[in-house]
Every structure is written in structure tokens, then in C-alpha cells.
N, C-alpha and C. Protein backbone atom coordinates (compact mmCIF):
# COMPACT_ATOMS: atom_id res chain seq x y z
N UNK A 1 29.55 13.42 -23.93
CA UNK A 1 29.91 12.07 -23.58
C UNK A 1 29.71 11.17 -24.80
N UNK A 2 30.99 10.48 -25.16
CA UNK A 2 30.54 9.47 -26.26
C UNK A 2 30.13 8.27 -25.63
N UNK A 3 29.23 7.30 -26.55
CA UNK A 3 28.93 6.34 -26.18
C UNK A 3 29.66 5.35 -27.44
N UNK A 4 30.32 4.55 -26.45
CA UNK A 4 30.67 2.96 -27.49
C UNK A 4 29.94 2.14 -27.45
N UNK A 5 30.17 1.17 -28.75
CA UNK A 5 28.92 -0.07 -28.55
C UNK A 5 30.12 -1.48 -28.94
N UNK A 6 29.21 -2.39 -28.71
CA UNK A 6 30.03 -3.76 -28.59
C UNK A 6 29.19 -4.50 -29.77
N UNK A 7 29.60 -5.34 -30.59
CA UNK A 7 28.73 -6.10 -31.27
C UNK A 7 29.15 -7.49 -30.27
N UNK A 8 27.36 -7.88 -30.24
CA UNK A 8 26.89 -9.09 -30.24
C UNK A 8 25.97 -9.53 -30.81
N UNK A 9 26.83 -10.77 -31.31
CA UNK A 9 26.00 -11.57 -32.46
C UNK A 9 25.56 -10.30 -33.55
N UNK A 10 24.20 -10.38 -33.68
CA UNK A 10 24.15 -9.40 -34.71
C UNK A 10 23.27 -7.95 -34.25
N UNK A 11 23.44 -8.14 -33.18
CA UNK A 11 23.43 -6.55 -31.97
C UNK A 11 24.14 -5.90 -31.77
N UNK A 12 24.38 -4.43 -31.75
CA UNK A 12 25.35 -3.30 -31.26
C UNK A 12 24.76 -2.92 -29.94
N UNK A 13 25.32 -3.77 -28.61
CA UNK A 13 24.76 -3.62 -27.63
C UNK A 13 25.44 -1.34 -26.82
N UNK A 14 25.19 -0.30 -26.22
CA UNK A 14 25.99 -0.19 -26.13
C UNK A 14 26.69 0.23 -24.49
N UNK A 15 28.06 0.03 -24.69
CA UNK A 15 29.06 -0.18 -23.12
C UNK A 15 28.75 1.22 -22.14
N UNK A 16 27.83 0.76 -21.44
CA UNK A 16 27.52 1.40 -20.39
C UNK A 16 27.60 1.10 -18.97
N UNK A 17 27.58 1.31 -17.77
CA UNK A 17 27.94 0.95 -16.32
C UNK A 17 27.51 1.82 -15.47
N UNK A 18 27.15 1.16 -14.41
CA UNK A 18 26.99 2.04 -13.22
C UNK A 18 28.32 2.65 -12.75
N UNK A 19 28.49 3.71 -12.37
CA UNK A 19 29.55 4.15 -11.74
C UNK A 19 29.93 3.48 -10.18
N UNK A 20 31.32 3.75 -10.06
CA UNK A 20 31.53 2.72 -8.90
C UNK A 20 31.48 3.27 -7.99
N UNK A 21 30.40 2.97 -6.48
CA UNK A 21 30.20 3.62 -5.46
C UNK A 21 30.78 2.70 -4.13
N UNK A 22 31.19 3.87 -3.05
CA UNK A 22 31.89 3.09 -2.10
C UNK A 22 30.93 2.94 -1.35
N UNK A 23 31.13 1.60 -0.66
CA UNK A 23 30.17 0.86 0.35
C UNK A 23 30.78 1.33 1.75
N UNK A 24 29.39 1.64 2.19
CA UNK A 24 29.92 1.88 4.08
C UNK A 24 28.91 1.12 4.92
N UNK A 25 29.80 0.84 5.85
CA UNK A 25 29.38 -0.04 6.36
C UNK A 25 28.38 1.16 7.97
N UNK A 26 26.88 0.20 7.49
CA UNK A 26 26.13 0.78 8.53
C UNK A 26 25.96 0.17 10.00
N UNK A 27 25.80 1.05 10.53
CA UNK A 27 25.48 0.15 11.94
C UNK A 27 24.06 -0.21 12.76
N UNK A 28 23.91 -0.33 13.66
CA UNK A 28 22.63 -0.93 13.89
C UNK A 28 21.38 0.40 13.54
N UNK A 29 21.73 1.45 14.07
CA UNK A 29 21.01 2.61 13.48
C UNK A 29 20.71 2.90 12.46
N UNK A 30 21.80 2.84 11.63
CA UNK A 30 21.33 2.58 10.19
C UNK A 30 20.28 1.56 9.34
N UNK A 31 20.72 0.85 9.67
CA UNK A 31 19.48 -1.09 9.46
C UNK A 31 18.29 -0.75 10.15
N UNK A 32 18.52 -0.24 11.57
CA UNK A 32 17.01 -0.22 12.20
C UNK A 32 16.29 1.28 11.55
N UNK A 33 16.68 2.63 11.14
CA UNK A 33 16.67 3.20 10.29
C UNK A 33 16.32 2.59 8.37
N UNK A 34 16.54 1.84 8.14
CA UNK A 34 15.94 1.29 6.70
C UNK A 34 15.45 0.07 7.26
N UNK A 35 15.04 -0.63 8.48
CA UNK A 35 13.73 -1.14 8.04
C UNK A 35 12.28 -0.08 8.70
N UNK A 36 12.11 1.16 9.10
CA UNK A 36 11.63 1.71 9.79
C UNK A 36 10.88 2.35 8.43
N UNK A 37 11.79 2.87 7.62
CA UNK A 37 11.69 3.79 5.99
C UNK A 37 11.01 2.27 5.30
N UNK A 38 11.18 1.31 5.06
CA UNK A 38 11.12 0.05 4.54
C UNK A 38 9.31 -0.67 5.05
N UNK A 39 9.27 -0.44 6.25
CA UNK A 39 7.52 -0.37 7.05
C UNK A 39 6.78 0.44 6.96
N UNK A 40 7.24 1.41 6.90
CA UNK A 40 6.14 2.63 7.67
C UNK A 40 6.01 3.73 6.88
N UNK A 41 7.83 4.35 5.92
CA UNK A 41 7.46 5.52 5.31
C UNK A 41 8.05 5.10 3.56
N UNK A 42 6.88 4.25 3.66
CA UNK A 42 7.13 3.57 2.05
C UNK A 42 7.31 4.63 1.14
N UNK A 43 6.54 5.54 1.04
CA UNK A 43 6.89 6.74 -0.19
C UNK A 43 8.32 7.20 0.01
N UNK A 44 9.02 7.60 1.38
CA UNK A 44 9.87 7.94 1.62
C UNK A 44 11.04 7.47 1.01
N UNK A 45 11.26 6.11 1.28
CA UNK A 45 11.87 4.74 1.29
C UNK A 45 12.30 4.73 -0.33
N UNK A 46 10.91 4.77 -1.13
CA UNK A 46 11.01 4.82 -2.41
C UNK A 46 11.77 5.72 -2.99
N UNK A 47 11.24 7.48 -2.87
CA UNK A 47 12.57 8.50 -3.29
C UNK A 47 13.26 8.34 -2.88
N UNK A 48 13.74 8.14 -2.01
CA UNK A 48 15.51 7.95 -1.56
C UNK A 48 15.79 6.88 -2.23
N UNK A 49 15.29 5.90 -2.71
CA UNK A 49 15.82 4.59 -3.46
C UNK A 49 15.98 5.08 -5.21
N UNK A 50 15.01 5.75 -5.44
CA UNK A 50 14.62 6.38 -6.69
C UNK A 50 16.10 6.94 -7.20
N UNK A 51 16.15 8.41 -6.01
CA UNK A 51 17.36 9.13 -6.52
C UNK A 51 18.74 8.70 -6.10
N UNK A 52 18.70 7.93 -5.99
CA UNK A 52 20.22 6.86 -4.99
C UNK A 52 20.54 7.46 -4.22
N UNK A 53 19.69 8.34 -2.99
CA UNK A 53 19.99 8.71 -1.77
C UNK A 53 20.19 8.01 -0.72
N UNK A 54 19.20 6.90 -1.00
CA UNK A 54 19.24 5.72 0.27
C UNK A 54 20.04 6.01 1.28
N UNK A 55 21.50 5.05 0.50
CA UNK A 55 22.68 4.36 1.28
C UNK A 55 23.20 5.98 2.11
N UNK A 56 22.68 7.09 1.32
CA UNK A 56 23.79 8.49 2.14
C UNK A 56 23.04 8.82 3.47
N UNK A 57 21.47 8.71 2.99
CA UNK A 57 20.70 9.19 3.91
C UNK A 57 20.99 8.08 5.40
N UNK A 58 21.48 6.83 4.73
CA UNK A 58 21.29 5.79 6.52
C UNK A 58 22.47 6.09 6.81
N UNK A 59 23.97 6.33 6.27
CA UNK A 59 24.73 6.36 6.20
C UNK A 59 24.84 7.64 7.36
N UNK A 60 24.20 8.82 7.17
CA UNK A 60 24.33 9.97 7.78
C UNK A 60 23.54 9.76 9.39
N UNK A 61 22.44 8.70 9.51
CA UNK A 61 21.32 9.05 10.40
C UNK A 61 22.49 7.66 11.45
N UNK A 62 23.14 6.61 10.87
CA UNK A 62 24.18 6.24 11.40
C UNK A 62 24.96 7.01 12.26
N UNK A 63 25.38 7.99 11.57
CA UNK A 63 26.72 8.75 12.29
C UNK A 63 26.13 9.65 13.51
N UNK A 64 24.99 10.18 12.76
CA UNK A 64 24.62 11.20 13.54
C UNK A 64 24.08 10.46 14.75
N UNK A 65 23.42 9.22 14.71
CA UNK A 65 23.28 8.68 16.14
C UNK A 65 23.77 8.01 17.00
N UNK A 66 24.88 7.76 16.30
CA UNK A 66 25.97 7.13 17.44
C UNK A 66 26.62 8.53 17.94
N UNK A 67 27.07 9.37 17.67
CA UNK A 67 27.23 10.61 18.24
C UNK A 67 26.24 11.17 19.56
N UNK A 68 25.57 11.31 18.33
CA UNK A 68 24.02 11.75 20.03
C UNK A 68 24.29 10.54 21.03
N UNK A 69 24.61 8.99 20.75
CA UNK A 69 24.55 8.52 22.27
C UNK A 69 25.66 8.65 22.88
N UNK A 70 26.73 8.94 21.90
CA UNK A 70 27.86 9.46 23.01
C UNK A 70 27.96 10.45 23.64
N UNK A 71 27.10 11.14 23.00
CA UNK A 71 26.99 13.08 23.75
C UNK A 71 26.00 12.89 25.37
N UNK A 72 24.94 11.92 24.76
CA UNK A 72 23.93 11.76 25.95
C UNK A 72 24.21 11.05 27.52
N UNK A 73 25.56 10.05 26.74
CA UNK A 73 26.36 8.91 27.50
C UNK A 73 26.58 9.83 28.65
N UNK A 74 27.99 10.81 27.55
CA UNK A 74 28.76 11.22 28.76
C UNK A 74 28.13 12.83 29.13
N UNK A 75 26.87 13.52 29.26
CA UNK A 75 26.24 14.37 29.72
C UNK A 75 25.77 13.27 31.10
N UNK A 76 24.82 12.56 31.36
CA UNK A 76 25.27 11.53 32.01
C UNK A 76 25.53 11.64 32.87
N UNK A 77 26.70 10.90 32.40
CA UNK A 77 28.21 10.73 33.51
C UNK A 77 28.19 12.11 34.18
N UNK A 78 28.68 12.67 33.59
CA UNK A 78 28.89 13.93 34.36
C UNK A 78 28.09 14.65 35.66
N UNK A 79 26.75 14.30 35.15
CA UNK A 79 25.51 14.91 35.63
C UNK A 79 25.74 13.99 37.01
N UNK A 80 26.46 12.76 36.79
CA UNK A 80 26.32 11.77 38.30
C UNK A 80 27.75 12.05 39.24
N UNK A 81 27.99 12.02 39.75
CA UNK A 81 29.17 12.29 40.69
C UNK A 81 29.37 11.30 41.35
N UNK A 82 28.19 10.21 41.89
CA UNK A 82 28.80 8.92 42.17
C UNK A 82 29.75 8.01 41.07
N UNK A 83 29.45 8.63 39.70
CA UNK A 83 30.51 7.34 39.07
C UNK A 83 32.04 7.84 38.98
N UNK A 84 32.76 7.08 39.86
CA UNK A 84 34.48 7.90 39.55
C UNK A 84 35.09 7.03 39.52
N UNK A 85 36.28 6.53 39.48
CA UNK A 85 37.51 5.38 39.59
C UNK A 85 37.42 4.93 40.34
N UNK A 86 37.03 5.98 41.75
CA UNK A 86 37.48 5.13 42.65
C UNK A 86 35.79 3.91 42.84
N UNK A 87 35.14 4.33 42.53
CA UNK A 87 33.90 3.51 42.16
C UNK A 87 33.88 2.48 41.36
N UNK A 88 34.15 2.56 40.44
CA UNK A 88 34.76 1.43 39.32
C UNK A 88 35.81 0.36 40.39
N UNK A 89 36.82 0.99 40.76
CA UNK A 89 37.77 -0.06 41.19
C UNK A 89 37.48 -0.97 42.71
N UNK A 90 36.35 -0.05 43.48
CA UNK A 90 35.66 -0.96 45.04
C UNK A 90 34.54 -1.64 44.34
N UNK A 91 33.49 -1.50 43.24
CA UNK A 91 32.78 -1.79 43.14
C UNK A 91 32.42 -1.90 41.85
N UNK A 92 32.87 -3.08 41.08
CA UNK A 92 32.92 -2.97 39.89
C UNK A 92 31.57 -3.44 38.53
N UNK A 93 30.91 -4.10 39.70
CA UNK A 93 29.42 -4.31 39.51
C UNK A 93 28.44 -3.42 39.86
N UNK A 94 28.89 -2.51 40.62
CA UNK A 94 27.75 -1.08 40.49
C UNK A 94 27.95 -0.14 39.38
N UNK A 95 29.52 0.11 39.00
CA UNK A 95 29.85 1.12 38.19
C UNK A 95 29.15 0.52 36.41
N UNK A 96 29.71 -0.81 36.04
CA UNK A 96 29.20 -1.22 35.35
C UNK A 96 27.67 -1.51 34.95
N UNK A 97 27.01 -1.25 36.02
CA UNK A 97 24.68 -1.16 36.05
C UNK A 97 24.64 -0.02 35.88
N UNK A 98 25.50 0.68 36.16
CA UNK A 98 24.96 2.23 35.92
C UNK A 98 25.48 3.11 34.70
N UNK A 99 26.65 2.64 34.36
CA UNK A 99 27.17 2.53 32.48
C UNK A 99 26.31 2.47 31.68
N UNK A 100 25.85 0.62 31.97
CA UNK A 100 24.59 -0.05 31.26
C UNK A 100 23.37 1.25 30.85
N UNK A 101 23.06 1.26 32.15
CA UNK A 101 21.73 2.09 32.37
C UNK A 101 21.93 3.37 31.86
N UNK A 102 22.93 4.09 31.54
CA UNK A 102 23.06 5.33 31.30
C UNK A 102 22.93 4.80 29.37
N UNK A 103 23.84 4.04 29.59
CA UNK A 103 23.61 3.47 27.81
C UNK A 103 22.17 3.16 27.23
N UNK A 104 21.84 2.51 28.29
CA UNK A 104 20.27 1.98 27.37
C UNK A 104 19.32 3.63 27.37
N UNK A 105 19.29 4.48 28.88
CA UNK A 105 18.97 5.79 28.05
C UNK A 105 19.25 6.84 27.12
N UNK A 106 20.14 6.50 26.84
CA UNK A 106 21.06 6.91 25.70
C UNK A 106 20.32 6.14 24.42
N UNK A 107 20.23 4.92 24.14
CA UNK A 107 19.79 4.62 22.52
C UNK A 107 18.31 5.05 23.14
N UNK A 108 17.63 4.14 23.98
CA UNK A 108 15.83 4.93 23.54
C UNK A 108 15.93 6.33 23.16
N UNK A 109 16.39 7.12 23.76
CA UNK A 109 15.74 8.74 23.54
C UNK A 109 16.47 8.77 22.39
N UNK A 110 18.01 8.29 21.35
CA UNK A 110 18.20 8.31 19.92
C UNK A 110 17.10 7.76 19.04
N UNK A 111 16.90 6.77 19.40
CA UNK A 111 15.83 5.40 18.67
C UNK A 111 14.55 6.65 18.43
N UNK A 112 13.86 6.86 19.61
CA UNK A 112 12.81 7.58 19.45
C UNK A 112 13.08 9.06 18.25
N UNK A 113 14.19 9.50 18.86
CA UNK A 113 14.29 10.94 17.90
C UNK A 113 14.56 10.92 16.20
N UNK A 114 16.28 10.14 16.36
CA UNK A 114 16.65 9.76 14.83
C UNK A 114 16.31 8.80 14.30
N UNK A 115 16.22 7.50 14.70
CA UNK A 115 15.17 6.46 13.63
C UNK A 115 14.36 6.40 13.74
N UNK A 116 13.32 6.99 14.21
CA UNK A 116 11.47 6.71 13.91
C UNK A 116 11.22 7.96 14.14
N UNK A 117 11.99 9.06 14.12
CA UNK A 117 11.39 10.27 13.79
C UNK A 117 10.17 11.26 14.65
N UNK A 118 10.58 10.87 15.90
CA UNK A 118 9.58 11.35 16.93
C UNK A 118 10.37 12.28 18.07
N UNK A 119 9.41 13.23 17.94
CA UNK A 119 10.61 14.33 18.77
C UNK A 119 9.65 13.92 20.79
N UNK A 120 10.61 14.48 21.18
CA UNK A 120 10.61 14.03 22.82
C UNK A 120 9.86 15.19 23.39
């Protein structure tokens, strides 16, 4: 690899750059995932910042947990036999509490496993 240099003033500074990395956009798992690394597993936090793993590592614990709550969502569903169309369409405020409720057990048992790292 050659290196070029630039004169300034009476400095040969020389033209170097970070390489250009693509930004992805994280989601709440991810954020609640780096402030968790950011509190609690400071050494952690640090090598991954060190070797520019960071952004891949939230990037991955992102994907991978919105997945698990969709897997957990609709295991779920399934597991219930009261929720069907025709449930949704007589009663559209029961089908929707029990969505909810299937959702919110869905992120705790992610929350607990993939961002704070505690097995069930």
C-alpha cells in the first residue's frame, strides 16, 4: 500500500481515511442491547468498540431478536385455538388483548435471553 502525503504549510501531512462503512439502522433491541454492554459489561463494550465489532455485534443481536419474537409470537398463536377470524371479526377487543399479551411474552423471555444475557 502506498501512502501519499499533502503539504501543509510547512508539514507533509499524510492522506489517510477511515474506510467507508454502511450504517444500519438498529432497533429497539439493538439500543437496549448497547446500553446493557454500555452499564454492566464495560470490558465487553470496550473490545467490541476496540476491534470495530460494536455496530455488527448489535446489528446481529437486533435481527436475531426480532426473529425469536416472531417465532415465539406465532408458536403462540398456534398453541391457542381460541384466536381465529372468526374471533377477530365478533370480537375485536378480545382478539387484540390476547395479540398484545402474546407480544409482551414474546419480548420479556427475548429481553431476558438476547439482551441481558440470561438463559430461562
Amino acid at each position: 500500500m502506498e501512502i501519499t502525503y499533502t503539504k501543509c504549510g510547512d508539514y507533509y501531512l499524510p492522506d489517510i481515511a477511515l474506510p467507508e462503512k454502511e450504517n444500519k439502522q438498529l432497533n429497539k433491541y439493538g439500543l437496549l442491547r448497547l446500553e446493557y454492554l454500555k452499564n454492566n459489561k464495560k470490558a465487553l463494550y470496550q473490545e467490541l468498540l476496540i476491534k470495530d465489532k460494536l455496530n455488527g455485534h448489535l446489528f446481529l443481536v437486533s435481527i436475531n431478536a426480532e426473529n425469536k419474537v416472531n417465532h415465539i409470537i406465532n408458536e403462540l398463536i398456534k398453541s391457542d385455538t381460541s384466536i381465529t377470524e372468526k374471533l377477530k371479526l365478533e370480537n375485536q377487543l378480545l382478539w387484540v388483548q390476547k395479540m398484545n399479551n402474546y407480544k409482551n411474552i414474546a419480548e420479556e423471555i427475548v429481553l431476558k435471553e438476547l439482551i441481558y444475557g440470561e438463559s430461562l
